[in-house]
N, C-alpha and C. Protein backbone atom coordinates (compact mmCIF):
# COMPACT_ATOMS: atom_id res chain seq x y z
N UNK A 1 0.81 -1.20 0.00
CA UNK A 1 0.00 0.00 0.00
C UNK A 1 0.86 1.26 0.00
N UNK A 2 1.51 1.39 0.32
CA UNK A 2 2.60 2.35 0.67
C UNK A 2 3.11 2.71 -0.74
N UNK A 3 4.05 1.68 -1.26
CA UNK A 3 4.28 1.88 -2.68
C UNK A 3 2.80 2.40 -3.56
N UNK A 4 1.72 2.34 -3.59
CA UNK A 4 0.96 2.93 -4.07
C UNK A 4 0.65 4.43 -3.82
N UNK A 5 0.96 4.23 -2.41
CA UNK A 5 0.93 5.96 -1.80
C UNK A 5 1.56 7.02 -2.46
N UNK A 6 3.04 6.47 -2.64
CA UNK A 6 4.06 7.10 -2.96
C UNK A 6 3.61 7.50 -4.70
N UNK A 7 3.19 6.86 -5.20
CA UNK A 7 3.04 6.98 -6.58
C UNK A 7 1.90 7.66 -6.50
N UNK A 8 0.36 7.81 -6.12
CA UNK A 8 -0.40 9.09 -5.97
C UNK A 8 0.63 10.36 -5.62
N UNK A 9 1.33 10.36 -4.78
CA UNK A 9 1.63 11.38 -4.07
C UNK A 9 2.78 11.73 -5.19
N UNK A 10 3.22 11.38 -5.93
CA UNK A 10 4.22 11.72 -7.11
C UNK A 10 3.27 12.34 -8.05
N UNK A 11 2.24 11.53 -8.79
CA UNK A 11 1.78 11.92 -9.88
C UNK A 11 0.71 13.65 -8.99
N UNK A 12 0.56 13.43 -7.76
CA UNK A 12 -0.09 14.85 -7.32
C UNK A 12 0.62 15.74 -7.32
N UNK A 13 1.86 15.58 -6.91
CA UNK A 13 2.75 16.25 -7.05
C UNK A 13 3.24 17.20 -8.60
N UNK A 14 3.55 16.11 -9.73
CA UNK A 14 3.46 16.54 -10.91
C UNK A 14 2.71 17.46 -11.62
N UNK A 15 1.20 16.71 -11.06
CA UNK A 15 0.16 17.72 -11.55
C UNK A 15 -0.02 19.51 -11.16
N UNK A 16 0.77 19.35 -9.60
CA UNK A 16 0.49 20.71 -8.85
C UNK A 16 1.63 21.52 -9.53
N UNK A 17 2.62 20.77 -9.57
CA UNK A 17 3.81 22.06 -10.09
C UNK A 17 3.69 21.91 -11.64
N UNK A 18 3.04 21.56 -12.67
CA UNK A 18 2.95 21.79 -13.83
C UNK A 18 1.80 22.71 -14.14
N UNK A 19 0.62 22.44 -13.09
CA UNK A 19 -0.67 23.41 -13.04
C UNK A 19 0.12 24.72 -12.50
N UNK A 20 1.15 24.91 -11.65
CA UNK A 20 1.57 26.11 -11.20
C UNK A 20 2.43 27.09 -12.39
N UNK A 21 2.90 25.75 -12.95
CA UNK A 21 3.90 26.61 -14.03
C UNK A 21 3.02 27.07 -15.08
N UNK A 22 2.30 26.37 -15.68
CA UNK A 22 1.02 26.99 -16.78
C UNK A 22 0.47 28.39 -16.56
N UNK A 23 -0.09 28.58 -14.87
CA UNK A 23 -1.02 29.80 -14.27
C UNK A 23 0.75 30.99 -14.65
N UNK A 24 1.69 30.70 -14.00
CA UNK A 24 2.32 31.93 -13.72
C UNK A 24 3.11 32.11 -14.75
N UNK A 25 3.52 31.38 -15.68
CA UNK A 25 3.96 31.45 -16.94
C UNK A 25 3.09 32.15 -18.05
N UNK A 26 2.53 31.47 -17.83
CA UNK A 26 1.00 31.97 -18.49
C UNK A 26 0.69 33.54 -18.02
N UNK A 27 0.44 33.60 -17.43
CA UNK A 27 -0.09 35.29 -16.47
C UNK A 27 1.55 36.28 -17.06
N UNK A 28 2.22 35.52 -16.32
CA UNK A 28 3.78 36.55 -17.10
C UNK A 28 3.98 36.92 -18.44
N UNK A 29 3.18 35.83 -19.40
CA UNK A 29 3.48 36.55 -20.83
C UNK A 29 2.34 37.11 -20.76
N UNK A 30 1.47 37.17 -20.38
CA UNK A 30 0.17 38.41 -20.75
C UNK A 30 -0.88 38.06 -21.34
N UNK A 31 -0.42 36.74 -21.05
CA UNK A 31 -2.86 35.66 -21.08
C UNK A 31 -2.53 34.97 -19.57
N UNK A 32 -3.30 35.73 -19.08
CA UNK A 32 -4.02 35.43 -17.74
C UNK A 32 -5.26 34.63 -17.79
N UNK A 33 -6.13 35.20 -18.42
CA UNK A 33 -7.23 34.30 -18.80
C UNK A 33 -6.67 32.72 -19.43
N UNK A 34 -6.22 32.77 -20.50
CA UNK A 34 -5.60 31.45 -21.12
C UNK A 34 -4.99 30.69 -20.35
N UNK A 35 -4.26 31.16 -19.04
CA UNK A 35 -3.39 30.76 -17.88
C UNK A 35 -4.39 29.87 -17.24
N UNK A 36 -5.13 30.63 -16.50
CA UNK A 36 -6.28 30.48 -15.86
C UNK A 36 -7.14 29.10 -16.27
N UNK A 37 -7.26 29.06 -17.96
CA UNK A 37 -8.19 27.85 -18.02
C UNK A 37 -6.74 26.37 -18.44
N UNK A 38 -6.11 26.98 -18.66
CA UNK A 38 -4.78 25.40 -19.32
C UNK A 38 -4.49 25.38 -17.89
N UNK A 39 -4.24 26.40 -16.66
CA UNK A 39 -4.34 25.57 -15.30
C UNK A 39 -5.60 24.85 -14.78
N UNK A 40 -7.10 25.31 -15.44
CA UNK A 40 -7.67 23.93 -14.71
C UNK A 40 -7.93 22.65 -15.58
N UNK A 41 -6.70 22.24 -16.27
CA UNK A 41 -6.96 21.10 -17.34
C UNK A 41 -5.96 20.37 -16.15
N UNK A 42 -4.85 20.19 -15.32
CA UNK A 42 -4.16 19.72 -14.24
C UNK A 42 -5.24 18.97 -13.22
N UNK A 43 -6.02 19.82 -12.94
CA UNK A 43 -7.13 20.04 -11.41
C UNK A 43 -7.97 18.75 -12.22
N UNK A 44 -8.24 19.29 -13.67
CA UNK A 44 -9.73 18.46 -13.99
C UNK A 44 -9.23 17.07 -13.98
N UNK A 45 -7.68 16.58 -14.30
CA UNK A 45 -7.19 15.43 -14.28
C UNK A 45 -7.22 14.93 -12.70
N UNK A 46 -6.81 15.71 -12.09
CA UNK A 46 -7.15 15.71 -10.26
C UNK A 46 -8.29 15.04 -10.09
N UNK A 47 -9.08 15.45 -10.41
CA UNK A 47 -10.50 15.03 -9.95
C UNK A 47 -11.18 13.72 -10.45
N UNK A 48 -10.29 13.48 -12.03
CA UNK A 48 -10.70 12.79 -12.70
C UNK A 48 -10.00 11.35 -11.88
N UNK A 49 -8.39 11.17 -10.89
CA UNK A 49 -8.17 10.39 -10.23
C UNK A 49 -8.61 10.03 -9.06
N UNK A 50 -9.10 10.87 -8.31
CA UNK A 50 -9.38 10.37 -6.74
C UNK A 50 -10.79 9.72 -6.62
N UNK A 51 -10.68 9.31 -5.65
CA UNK A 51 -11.51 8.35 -5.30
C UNK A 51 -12.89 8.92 -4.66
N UNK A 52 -12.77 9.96 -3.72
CA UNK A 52 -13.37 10.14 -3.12
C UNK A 52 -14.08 12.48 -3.94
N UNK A 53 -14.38 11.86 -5.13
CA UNK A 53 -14.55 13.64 -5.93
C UNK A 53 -15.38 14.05 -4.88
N UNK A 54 -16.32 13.76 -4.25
CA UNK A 54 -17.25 14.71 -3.42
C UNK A 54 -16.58 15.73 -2.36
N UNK A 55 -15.50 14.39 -1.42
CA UNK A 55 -15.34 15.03 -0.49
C UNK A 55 -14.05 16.86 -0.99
N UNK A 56 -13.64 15.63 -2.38
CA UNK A 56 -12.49 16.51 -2.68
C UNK A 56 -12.94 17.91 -3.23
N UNK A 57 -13.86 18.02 -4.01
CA UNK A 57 -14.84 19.03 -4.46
C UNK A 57 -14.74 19.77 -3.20
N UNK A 58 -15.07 19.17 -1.76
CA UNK A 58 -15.60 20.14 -0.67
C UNK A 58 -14.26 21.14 -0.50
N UNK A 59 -13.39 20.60 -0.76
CA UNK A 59 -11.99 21.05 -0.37
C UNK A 59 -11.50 22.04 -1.33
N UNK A 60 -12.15 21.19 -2.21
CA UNK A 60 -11.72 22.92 -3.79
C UNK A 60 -12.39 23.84 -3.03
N UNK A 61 -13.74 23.71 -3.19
CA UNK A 61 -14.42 25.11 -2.69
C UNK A 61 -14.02 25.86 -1.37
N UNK A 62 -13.90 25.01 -0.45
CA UNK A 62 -13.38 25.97 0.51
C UNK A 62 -11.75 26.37 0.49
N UNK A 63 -11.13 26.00 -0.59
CA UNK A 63 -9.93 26.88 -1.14
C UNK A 63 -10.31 27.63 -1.44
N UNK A 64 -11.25 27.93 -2.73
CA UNK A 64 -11.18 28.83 -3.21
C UNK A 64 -12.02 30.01 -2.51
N UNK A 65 -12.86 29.90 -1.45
CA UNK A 65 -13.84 30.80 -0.99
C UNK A 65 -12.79 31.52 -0.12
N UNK A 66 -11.38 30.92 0.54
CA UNK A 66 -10.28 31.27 1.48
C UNK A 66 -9.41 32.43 0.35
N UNK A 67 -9.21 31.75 -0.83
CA UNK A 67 -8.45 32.18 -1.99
C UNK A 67 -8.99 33.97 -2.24
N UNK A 68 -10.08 33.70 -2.35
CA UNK A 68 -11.26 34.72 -2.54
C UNK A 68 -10.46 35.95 -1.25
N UNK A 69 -11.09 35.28 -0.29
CA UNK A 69 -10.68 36.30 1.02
C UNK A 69 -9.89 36.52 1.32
N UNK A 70 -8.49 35.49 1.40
CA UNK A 70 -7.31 35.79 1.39
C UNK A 70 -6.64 36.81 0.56
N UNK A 71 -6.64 36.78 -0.52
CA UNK A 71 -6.44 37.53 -1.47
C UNK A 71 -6.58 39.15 -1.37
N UNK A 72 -8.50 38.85 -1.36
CA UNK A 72 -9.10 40.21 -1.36
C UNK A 72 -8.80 41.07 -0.43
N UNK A 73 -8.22 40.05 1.33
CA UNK A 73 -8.06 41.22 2.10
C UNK A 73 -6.63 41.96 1.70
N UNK A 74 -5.77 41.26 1.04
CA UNK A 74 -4.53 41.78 0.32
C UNK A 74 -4.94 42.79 -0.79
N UNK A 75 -5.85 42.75 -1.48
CA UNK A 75 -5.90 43.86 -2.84
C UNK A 75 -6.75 44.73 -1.96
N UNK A 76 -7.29 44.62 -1.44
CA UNK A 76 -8.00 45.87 -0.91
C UNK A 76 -7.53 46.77 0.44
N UNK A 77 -6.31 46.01 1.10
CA UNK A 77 -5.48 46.77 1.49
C UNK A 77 -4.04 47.36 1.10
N UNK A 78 -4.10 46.93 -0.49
CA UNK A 78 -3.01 47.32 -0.97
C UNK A 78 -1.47 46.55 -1.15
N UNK A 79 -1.21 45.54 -0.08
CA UNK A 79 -0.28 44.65 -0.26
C UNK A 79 -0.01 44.11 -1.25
N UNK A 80 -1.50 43.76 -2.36
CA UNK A 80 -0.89 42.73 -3.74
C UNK A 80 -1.78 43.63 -4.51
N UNK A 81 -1.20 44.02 -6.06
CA UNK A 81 -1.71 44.33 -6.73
C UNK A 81 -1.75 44.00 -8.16
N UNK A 82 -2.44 43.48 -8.83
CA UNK A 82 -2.30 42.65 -10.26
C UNK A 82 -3.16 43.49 -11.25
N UNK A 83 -2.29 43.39 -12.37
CA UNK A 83 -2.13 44.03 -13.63
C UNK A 83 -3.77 43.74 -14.18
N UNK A 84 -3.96 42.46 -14.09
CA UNK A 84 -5.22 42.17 -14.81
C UNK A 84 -6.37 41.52 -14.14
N UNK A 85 -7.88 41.97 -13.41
CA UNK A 85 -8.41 41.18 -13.04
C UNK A 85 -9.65 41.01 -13.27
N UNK A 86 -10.42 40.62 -13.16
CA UNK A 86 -12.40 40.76 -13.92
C UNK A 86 -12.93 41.70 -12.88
N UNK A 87 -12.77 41.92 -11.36
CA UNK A 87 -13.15 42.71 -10.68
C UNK A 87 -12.15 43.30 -9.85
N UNK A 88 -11.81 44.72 -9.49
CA UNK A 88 -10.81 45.17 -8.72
C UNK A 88 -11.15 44.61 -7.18
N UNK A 89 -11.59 44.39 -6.54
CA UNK A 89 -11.53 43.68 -5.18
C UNK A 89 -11.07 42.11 -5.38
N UNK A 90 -11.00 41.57 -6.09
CA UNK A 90 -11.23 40.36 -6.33
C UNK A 90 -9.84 39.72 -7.30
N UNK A 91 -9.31 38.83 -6.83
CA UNK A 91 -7.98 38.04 -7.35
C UNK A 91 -8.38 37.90 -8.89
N UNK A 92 -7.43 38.15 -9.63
CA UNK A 92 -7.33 37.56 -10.61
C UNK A 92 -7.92 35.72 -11.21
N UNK A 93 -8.63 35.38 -11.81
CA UNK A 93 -8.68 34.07 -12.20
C UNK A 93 -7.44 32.86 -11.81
N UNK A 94 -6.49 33.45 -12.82
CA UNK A 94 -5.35 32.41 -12.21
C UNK A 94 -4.68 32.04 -11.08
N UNK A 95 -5.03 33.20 -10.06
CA UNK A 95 -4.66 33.25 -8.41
C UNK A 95 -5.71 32.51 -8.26
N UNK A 96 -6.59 32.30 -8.53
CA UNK A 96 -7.80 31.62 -7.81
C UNK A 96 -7.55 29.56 -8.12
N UNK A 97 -7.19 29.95 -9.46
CA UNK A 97 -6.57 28.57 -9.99
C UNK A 97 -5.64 28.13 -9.14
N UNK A 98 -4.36 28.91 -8.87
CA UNK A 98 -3.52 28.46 -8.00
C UNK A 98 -4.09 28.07 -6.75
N UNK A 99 -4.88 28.96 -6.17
CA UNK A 99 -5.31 27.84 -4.78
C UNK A 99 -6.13 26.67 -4.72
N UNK A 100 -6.82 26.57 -6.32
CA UNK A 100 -7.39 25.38 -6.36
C UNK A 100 -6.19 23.86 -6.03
N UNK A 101 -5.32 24.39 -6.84
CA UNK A 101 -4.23 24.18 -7.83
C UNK A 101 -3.82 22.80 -5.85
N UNK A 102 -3.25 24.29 -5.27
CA UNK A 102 -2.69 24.36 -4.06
C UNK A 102 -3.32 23.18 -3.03
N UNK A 103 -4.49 23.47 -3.14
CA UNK A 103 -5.45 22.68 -2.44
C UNK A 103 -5.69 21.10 -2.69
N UNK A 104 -5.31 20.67 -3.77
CA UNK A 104 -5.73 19.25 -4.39
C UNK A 104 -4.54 18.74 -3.61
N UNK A 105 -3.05 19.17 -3.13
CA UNK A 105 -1.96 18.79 -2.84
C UNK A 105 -2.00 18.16 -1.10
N UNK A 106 -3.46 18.92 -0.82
CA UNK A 106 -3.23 18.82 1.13
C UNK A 106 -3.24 17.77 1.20
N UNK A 107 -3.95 16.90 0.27
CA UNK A 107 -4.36 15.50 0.61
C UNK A 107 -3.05 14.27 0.71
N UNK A 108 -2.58 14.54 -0.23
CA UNK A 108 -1.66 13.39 -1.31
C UNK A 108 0.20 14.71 -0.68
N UNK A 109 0.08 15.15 -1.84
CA UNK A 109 2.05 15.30 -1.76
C UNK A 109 1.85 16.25 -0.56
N UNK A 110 1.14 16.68 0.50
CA UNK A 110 1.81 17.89 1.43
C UNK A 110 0.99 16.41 2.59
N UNK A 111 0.38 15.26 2.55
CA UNK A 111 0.30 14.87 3.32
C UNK A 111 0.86 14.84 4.54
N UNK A 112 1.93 14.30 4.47
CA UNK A 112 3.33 14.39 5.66
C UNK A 112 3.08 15.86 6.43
N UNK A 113 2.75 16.81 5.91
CA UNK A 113 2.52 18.09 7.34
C UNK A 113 1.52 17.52 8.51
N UNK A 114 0.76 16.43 8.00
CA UNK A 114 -0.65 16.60 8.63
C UNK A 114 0.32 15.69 10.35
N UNK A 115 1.24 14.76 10.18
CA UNK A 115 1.93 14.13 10.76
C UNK A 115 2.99 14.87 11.96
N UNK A 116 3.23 16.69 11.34
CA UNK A 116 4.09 17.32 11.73
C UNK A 116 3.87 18.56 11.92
N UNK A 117 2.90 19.39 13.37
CA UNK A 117 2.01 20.38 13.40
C UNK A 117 2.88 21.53 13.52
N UNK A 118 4.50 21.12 14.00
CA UNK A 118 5.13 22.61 14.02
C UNK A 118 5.66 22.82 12.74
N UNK A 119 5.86 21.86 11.76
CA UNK A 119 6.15 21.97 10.56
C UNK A 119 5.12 22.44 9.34
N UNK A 120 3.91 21.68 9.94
CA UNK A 120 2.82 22.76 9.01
C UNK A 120 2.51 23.98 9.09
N UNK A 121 3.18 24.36 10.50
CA UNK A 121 2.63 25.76 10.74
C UNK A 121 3.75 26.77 10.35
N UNK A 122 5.27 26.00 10.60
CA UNK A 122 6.15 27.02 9.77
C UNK A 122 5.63 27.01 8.71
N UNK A 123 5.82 26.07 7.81
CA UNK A 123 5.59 26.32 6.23
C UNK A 123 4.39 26.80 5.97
N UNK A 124 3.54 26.72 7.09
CA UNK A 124 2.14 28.12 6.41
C UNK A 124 2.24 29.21 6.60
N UNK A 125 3.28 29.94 7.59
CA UNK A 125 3.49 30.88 8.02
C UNK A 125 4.40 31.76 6.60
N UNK A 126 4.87 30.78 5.91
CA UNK A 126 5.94 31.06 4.86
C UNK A 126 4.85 31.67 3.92
């Protein structure tokens, strides 16, 4: 079982940093939008593997509703500001992708934090 673990947790892995490179690669040459949707072709393969889409669905959404707020309390106090977005309070598309992006990973490749609470909390603090 383990050896199976390891191989979800590889191919999640793959998927998250190739969905990451698409969004910010993408956004840097100047299609954000285009970024935005070739990053959720990664996610849709995501979903298309796990076992359990409902619960995982629950977990997109409350990324992205965090993504949403997280964000927004940053653009609307000025800390982050992006070139291109559909609404000025509101993250860009491909930021929103990325925390989808981000989120499919808690399960599978960032598992091991769940094991290590001062270590999840540095690296969230990061």
């Amino acid at each position: 079982m383990k050896d199976k673990r390891s191989w979800t947790n590889l191919i999640n892995y793959l998927l998250f940093q190739g969905g990451w490179f698409i969004c910010v690669v993408g956004a840097a040459k100047g299609h954000p939008h285009m970024a935005a949707v070739a990053g959720l072709l990664p996610l849709i393969l995501h979903l298309l593997l796990v076992a359990d889409r409902r619960r995982e669905g629950r977990l997109l959404a409350m990324a992205l509703l965090l993504g949403c707020i997280v964000d927004g309390i940053h653009i609307r106090t000025g800390t982050l500001t992006f070139a291109a977005s559909l609404h000025p309070a509101l993250p860009p598309p491909w930021i929103l992708v990325l925390w989808l992006q981000f989120a499919t990973s808690l399960r599978y490749s960032l598992h091991w934090l769940r094991r290590s609470r001062p270590a999840g909390l540095l690296l969230g603090g990061v």
